[in-house]
Protein backbone atom coordinates (compact mmCIF):
# COMPACT_ATOMS: atom_id res chain seq x y z
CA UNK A 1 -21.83 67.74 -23.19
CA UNK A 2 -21.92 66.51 -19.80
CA UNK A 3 -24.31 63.71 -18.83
CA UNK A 4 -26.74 66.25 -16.76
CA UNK A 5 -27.04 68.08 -19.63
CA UNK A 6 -27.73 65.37 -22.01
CA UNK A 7 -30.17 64.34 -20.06
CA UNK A 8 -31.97 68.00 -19.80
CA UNK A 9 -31.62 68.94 -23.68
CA UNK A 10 -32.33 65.35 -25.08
CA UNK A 11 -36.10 64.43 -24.99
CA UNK A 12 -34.76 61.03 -26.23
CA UNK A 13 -32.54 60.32 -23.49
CA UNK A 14 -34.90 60.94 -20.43
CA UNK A 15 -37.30 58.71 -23.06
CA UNK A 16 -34.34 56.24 -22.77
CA UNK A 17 -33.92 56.59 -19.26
CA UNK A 18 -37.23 56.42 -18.05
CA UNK A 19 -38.33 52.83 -19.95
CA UNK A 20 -35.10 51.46 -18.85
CA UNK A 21 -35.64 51.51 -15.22
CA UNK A 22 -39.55 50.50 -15.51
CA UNK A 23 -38.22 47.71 -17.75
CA UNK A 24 -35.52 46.81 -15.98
CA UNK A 25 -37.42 45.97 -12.62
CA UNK A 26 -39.15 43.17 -14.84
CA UNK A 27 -35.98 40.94 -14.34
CA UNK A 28 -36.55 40.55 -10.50
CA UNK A 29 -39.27 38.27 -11.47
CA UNK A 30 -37.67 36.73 -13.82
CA UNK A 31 -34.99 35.71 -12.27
CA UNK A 32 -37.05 34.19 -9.16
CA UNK A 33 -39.10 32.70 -11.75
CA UNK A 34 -36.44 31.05 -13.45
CA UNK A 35 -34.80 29.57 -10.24
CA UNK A 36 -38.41 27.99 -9.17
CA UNK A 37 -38.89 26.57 -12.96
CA UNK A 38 -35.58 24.42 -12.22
CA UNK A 39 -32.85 26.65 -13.44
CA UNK A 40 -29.69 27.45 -11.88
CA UNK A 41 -28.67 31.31 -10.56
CA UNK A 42 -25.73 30.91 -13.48
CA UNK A 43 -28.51 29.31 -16.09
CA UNK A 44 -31.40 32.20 -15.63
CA UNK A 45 -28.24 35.18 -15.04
CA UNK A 46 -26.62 33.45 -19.03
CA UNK A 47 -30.13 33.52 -20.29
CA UNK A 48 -30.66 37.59 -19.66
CA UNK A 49 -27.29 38.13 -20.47
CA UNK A 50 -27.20 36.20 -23.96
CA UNK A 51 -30.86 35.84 -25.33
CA UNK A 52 -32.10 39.49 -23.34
CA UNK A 53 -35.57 39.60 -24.61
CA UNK A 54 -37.99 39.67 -22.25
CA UNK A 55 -41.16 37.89 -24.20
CA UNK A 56 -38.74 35.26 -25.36
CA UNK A 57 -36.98 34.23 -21.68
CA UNK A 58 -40.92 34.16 -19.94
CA UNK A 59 -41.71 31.88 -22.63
CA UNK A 60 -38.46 29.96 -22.18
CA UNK A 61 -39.14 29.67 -18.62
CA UNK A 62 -43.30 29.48 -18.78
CA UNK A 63 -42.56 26.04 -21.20
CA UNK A 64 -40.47 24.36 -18.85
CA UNK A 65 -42.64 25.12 -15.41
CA UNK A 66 -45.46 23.74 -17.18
CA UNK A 67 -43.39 20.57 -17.67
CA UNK A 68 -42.52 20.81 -21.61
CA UNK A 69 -39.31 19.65 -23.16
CA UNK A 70 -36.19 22.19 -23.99
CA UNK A 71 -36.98 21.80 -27.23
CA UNK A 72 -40.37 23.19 -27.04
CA UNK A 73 -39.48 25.77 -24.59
CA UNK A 74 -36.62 26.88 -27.37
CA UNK A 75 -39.65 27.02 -29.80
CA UNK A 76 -41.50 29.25 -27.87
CA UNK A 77 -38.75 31.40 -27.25
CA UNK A 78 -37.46 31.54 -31.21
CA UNK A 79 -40.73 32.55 -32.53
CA UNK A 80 -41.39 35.42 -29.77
CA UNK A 81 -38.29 36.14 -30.71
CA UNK A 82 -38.67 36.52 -34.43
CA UNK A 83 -39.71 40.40 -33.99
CA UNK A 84 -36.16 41.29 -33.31
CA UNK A 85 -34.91 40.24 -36.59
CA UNK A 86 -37.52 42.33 -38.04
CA UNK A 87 -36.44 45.04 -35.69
CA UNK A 88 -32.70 44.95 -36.49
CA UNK A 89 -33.60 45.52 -40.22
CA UNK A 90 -35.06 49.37 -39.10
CA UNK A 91 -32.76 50.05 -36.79
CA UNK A 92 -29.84 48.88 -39.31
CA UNK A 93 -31.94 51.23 -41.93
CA UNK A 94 -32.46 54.12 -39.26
CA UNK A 95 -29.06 54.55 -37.88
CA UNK A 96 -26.86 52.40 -39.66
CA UNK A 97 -23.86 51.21 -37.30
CA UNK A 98 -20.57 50.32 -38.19
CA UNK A 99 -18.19 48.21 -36.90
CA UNK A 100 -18.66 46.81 -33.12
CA UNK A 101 -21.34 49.31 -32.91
CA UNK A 102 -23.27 46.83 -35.34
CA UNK A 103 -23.38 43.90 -32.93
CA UNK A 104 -23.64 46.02 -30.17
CA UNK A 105 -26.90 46.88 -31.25
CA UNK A 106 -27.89 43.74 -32.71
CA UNK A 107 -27.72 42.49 -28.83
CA UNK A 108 -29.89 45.57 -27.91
CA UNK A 109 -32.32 45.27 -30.47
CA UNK A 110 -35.31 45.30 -28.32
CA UNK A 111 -39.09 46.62 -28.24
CA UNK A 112 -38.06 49.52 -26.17
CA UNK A 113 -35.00 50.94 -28.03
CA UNK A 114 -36.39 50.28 -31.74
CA UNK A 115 -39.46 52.36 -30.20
CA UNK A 116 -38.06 55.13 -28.64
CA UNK A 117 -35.61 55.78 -31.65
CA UNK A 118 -38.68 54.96 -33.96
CA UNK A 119 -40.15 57.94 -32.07
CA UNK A 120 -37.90 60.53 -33.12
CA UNK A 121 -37.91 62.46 -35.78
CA UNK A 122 -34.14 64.09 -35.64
CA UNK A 123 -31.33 61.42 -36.55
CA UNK A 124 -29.00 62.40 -33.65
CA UNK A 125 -32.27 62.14 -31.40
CA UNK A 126 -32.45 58.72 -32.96
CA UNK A 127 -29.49 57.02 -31.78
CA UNK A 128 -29.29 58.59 -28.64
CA UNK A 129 -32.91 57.47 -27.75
CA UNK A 130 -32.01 53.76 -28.98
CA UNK A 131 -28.77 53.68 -26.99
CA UNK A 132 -29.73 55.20 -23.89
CA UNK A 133 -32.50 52.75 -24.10
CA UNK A 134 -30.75 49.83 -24.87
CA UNK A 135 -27.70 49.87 -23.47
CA UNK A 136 -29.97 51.02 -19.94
CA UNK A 137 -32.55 47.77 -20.01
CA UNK A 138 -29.47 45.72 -20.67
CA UNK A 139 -27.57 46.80 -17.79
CA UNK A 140 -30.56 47.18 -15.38
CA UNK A 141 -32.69 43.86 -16.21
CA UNK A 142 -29.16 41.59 -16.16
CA UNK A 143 -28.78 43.16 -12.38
CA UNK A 144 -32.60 42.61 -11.30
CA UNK A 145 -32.12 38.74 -13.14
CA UNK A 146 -29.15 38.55 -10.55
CA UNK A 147 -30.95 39.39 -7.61
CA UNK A 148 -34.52 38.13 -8.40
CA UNK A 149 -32.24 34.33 -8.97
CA UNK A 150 -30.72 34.66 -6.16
CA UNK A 151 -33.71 35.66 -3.53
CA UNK A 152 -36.03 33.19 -5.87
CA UNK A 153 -33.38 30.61 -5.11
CA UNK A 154 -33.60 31.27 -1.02
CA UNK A 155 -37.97 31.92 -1.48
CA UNK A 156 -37.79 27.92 -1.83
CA UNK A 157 -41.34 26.54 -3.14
CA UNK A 158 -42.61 29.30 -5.46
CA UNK A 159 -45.99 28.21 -5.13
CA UNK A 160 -46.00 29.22 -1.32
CA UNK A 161 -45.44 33.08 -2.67
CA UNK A 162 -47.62 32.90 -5.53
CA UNK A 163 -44.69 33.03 -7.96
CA UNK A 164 -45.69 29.89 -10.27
CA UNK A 165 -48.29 32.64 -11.12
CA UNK A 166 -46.45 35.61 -11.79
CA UNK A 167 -44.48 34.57 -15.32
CA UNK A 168 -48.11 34.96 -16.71
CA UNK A 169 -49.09 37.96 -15.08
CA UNK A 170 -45.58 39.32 -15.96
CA UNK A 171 -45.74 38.31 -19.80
CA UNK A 172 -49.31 39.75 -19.86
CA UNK A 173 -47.59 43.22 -18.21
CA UNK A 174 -44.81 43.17 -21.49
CA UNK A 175 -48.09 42.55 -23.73
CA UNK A 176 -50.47 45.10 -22.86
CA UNK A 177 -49.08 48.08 -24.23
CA UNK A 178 -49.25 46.47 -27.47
CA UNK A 179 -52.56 45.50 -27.83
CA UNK A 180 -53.61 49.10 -29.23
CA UNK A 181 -56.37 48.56 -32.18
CA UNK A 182 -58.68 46.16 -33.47
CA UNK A 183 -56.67 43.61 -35.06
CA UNK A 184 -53.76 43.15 -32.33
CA UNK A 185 -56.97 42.23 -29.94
CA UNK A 186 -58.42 39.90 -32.49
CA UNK A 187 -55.32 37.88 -33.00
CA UNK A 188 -55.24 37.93 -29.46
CA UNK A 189 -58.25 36.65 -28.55
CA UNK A 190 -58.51 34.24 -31.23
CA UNK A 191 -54.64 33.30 -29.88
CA UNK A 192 -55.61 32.57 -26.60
CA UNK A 193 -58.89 30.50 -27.12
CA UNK A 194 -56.76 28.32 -29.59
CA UNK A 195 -53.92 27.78 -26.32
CA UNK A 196 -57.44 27.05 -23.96
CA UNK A 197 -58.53 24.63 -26.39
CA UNK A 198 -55.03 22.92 -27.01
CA UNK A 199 -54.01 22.66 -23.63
CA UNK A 200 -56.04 19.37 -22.86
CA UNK A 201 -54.56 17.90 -26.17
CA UNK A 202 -51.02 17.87 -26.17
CA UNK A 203 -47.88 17.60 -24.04
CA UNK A 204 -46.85 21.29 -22.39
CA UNK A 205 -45.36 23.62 -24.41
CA UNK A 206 -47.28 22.94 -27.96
CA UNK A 207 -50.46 24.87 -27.38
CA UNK A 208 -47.48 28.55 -27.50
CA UNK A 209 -46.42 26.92 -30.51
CA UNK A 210 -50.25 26.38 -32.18
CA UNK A 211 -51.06 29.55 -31.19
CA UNK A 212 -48.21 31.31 -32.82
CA UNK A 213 -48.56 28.93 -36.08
CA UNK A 214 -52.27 30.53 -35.75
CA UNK A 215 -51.11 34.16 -35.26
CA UNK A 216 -48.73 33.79 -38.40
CA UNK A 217 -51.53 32.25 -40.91
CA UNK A 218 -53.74 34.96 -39.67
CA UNK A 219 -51.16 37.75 -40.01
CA UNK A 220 -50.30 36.31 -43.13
CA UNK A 221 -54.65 36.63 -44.36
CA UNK A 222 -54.52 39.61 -43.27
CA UNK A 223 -51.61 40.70 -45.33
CA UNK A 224 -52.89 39.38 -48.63
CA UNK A 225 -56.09 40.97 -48.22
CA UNK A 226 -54.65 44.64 -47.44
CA UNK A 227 -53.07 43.91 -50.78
CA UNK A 228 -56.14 43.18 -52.68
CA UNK A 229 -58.30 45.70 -51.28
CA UNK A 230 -55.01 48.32 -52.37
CA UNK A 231 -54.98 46.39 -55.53
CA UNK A 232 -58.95 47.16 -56.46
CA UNK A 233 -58.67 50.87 -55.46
């Protein structure tokens, strides 16, 4: 089967297709964003190409424009990046790779793949929705990174073009489509008045980290009492 008709017959792979270019044009702003927080082209280009999770390299970049330490800007990053782990565990259930397939999808083990294959209902459908997704973001936001670095790099003072801005409008773009429900807004909101509150408190970088710690405990209530309540029926 030819690519054309892959792409007509498979519902998965125009899925695929289709979130990989939107995606993909994220990492124009990030890499001009990561060239104005102080990186170098080669830094921000390693960071897409090794971490490649969006939420995780704003966060990364958001810490260290704000003036926080690497340490806390790795923080921020680990914990937005926790999801994946819980990610690889369906998509190692759902299609179960072998070999170098495994760590291939380990590296593309990303809210777009694990959703589109999560999507599907037919096993072949499956992989070809989390490959053509993958394997597409990965190629297309490592080529944006290149070329948002390098015009960032040339833009000069990112203030001047509204960029010192845009990693929060950009993070808030990856975040929307998840906010679907009552409880994702709740932890939310309650999220974001505990950053307000903390930002006047400590050094840059922390109030991410309080605000997750917060997210977890009340993730974690929220759990227990879903239990009880199935418990007492």
């Amino acid at each position: 089967m030819n690519v054309r008709e892959l792409v007509r017959t498979s519902p998965a792979t125009r899925a695929g297709l289709s979130i990989a270019v939107a995606t993909g044009a994220y990492g124009v702003s990030f890499g001009a964003l990561g060239t104005a927080s102080g990186l170098g082209v080669l830094e921000v280009c390693l960071l897409s190409l090794l971490l490649f999770s969006g939420g995780s390299q704003f966060a990364f970049i958001g810490v260290l424009a704000g003036g926080g330490s690497p340490a806390s800007a790795a923080g921020a990053a680990t914990l937005l990046g926790l999801r994946n782990g819980v990610y690889g565990m369906q998509v190692n259930t759902l299609l179960q790779p072998r070999g170098w397939r495994r760590l291939a999808a380990a590296q593309v083990t990303i809210d777009e793949s694990t959703a589109i294959a999560l999507g599907q209902t037919d096993r072949v459908e499956q992989g070809r929705g989390f490959w053509t997704a993958g394997i597409g973001v990965f190629v297309l936001w490592n080529l944006m990174t290149l070329l948002g670095a390098l015009a960032g790099d040339a833009l000069g003072d990112p203030r001047q073009w509204g960029l010192d801005g845009a990693a929060v409008a950009a993070f808030l773009g990856l975040l929307w489509p998840r906010l679907r429900g009552r409880e994702p807004w709740a932890i939310a909101t309650v999220c974001a008045v505990v950053t307000v509150l903390a930002i006047p408190l400590v050094p840059p970088g922390i109030p991410i980290l309080v605000a997750a710690a917060v997210a977890a405990l009340v993730g974690w209530w929220g759990r227990d009492r879903a239990a009880e309540e199935v418990a007492a029926r």
